[in-house]
N, C-alpha and C. Protein backbone atom coordinates (compact mmCIF):
# COMPACT_ATOMS: atom_id res chain seq x y z
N UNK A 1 5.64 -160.14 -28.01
CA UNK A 1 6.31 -161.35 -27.58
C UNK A 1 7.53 -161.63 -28.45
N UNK A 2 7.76 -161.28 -29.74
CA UNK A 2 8.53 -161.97 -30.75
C UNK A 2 9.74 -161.31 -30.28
N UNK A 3 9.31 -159.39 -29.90
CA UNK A 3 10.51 -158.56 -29.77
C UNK A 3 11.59 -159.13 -28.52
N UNK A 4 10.43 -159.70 -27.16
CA UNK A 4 11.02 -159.89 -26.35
C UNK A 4 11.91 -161.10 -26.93
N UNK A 5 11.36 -162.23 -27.70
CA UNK A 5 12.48 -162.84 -27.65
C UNK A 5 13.52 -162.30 -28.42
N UNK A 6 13.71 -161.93 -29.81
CA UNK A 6 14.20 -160.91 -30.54
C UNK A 6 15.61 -160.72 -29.47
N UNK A 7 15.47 -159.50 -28.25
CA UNK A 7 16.08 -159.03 -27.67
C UNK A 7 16.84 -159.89 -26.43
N UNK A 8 15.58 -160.95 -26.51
CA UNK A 8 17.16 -162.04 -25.43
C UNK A 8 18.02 -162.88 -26.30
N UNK A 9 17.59 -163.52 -27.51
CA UNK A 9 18.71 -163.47 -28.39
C UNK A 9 19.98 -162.48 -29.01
N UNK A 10 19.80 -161.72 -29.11
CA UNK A 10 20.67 -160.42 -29.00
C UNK A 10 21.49 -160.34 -27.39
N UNK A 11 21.25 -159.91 -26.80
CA UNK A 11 21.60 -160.15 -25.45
C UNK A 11 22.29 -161.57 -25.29
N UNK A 12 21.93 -162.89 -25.56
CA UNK A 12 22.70 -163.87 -25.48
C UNK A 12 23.81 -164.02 -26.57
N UNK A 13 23.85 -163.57 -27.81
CA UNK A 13 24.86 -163.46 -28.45
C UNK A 13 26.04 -162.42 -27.62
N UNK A 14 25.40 -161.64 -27.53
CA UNK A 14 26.58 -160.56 -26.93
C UNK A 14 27.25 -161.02 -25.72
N UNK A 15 26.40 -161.83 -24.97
CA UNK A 15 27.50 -162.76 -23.84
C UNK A 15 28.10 -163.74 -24.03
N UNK A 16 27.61 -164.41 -25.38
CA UNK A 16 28.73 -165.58 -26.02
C UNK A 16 29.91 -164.86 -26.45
N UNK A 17 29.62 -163.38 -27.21
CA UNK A 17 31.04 -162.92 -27.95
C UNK A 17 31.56 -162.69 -26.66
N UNK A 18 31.01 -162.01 -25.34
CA UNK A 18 32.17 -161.27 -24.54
C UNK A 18 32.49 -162.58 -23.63
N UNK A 19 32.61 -163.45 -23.75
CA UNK A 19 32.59 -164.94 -22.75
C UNK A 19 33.50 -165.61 -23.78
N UNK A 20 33.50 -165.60 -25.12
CA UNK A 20 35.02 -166.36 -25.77
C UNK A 20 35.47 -165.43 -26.61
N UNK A 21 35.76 -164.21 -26.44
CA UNK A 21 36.45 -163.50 -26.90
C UNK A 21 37.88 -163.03 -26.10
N UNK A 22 38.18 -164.07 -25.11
CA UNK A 22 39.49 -164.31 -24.67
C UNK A 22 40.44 -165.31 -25.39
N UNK A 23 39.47 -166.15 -25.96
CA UNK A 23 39.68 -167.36 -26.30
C UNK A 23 40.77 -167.71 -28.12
N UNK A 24 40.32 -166.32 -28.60
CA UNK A 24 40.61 -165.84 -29.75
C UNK A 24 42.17 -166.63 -29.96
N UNK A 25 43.09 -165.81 -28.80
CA UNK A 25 44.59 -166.20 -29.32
C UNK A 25 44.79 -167.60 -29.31
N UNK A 26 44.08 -168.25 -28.73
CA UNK A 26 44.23 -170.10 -28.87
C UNK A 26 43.56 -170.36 -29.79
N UNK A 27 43.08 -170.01 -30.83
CA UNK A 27 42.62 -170.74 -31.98
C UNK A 27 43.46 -171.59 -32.37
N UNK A 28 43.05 -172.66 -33.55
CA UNK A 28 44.19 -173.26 -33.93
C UNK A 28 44.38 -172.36 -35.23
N UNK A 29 45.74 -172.31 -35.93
CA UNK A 29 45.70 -171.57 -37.99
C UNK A 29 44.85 -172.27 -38.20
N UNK A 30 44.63 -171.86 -39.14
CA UNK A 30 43.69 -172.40 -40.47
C UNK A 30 44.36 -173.17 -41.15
N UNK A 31 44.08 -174.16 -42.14
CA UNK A 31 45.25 -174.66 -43.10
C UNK A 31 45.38 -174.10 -44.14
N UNK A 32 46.13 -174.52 -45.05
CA UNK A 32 46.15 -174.10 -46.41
C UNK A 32 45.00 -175.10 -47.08
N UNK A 33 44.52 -174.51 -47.78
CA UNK A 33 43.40 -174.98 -49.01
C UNK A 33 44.12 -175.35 -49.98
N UNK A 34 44.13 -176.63 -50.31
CA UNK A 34 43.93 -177.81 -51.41
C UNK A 34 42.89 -177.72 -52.21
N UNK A 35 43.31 -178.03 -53.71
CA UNK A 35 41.78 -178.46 -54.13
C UNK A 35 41.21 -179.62 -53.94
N UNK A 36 40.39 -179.93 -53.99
CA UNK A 36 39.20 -181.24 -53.30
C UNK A 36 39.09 -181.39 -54.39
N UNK A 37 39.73 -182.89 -53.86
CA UNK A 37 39.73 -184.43 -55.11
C UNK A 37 38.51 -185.05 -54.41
N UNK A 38 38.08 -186.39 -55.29
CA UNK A 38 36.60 -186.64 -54.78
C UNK A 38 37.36 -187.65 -53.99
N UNK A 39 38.70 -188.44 -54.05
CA UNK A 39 39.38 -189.16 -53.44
C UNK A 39 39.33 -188.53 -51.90
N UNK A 40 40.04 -187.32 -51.68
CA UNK A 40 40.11 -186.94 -50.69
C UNK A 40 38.59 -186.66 -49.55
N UNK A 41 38.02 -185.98 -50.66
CA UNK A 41 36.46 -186.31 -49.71
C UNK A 41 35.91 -187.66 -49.40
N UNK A 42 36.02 -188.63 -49.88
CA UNK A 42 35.81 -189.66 -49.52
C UNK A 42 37.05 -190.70 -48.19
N UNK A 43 37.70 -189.98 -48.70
CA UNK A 43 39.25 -190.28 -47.30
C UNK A 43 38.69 -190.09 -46.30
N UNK A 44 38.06 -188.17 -46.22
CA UNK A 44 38.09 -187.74 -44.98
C UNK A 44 36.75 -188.29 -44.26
N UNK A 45 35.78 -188.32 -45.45
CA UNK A 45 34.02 -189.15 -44.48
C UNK A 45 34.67 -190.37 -44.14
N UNK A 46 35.59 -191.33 -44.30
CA UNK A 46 35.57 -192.52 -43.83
C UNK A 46 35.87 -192.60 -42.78
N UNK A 47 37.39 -191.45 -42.29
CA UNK A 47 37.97 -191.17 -41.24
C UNK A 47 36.67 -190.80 -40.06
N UNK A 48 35.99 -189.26 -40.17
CA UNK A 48 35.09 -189.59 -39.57
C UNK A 48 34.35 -190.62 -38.94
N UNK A 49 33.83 -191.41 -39.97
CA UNK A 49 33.01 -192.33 -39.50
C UNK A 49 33.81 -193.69 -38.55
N UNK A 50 34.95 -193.49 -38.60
CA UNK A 50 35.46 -194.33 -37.84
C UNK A 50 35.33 -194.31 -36.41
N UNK A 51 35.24 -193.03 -36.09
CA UNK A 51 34.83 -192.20 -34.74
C UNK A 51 33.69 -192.95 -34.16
N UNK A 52 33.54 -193.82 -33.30
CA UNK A 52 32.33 -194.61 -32.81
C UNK A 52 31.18 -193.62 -32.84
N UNK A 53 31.20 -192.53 -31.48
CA UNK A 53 30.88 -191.43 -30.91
C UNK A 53 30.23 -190.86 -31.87
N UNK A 54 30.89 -190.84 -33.16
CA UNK A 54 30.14 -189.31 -33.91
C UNK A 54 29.24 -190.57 -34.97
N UNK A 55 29.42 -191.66 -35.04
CA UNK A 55 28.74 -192.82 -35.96
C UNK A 55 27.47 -192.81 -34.96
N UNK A 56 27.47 -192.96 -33.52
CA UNK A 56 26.41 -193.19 -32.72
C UNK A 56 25.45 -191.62 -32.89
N UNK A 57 25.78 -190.91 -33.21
CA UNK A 57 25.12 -189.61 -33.08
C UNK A 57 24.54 -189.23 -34.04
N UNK A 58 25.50 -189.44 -35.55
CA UNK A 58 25.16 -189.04 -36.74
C UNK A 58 23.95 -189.69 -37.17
N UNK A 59 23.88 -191.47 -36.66
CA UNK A 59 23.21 -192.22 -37.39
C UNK A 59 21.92 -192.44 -36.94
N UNK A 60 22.00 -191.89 -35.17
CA UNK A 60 20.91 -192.16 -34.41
C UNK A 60 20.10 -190.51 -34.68
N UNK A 61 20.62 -189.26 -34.86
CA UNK A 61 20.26 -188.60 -35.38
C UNK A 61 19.36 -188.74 -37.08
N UNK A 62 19.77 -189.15 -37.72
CA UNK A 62 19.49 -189.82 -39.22
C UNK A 62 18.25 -190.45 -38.70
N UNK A 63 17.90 -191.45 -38.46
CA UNK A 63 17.62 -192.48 -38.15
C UNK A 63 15.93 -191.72 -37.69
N UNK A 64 16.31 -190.99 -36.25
CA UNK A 64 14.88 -190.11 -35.90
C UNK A 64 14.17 -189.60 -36.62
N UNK A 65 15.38 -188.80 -37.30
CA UNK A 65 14.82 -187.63 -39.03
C UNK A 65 14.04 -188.49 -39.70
N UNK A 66 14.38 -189.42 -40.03
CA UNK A 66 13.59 -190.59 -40.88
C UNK A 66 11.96 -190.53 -40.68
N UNK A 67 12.17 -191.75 -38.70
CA UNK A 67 11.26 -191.63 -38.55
C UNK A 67 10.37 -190.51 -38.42
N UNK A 68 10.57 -189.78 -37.83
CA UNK A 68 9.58 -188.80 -37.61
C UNK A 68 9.04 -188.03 -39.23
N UNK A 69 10.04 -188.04 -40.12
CA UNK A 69 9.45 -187.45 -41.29
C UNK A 69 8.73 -188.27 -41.94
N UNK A 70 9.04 -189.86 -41.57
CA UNK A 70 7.74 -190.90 -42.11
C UNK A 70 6.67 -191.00 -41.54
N UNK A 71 6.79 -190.93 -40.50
CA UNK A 71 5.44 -190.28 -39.39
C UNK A 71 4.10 -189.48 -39.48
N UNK A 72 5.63 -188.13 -40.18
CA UNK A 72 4.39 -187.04 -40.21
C UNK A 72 4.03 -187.36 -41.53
N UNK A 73 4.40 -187.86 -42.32
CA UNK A 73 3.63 -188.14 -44.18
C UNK A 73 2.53 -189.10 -43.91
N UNK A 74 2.59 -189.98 -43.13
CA UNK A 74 1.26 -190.73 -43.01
C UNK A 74 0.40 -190.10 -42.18
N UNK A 75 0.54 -189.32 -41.35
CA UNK A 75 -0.48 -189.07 -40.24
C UNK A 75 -1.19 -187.98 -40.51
N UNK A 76 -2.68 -188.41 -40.59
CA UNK A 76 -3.53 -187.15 -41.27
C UNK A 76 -3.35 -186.35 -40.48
N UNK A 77 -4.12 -184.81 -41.36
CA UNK A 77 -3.98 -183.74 -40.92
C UNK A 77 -5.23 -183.44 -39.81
N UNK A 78 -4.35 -183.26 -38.54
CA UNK A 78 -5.65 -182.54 -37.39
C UNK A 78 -6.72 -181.95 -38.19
N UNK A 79 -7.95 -181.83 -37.46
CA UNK A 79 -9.01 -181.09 -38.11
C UNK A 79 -9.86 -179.81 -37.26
N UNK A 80 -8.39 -179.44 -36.33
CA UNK A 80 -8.35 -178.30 -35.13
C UNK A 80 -7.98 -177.27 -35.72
N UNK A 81 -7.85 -177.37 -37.52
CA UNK A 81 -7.74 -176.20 -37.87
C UNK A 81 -6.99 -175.06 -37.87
């Protein structure tokens, strides 16, 4: 069973590369690398978070993680062995 999946992962990578490997010449450059001031990291998370969209996702994401990892710390362990 593991191989089969094994091999449709393989198989689905290889149709992601041949499905945006047109896509290549529209990349955007890269930039030039700066060194990272703690100023600037803190610039750029604020910017982010200004983004409604990615605040609703990030936080409601967060938020599940929480619960569910507070969840599973209280909730005894099955005894199904």
């Amino acid at each position: 069973m593991g191989r089969t999946f094994a091999v449709a992962m393989v198989v689905a990578i290889l149709l992601c590369i041949a499905g945006t490997r047109k896509e290549i010449p529209y990349l955007r450059q890269t930039q030039k690398r700066t060194k990272l001031k703690l100023t600037t990291l803190f610039t750029e998370i604020f910017a982010v978070l200004k983004n409604s969209s990615f605040r609703a996702v990030f936080f409601g994401l967060l938020t599940g993680s929480l619960v569910g990892g507070v969840g599973s710390a209280f909730t005894a362990p099955s005894a199904c062995g």
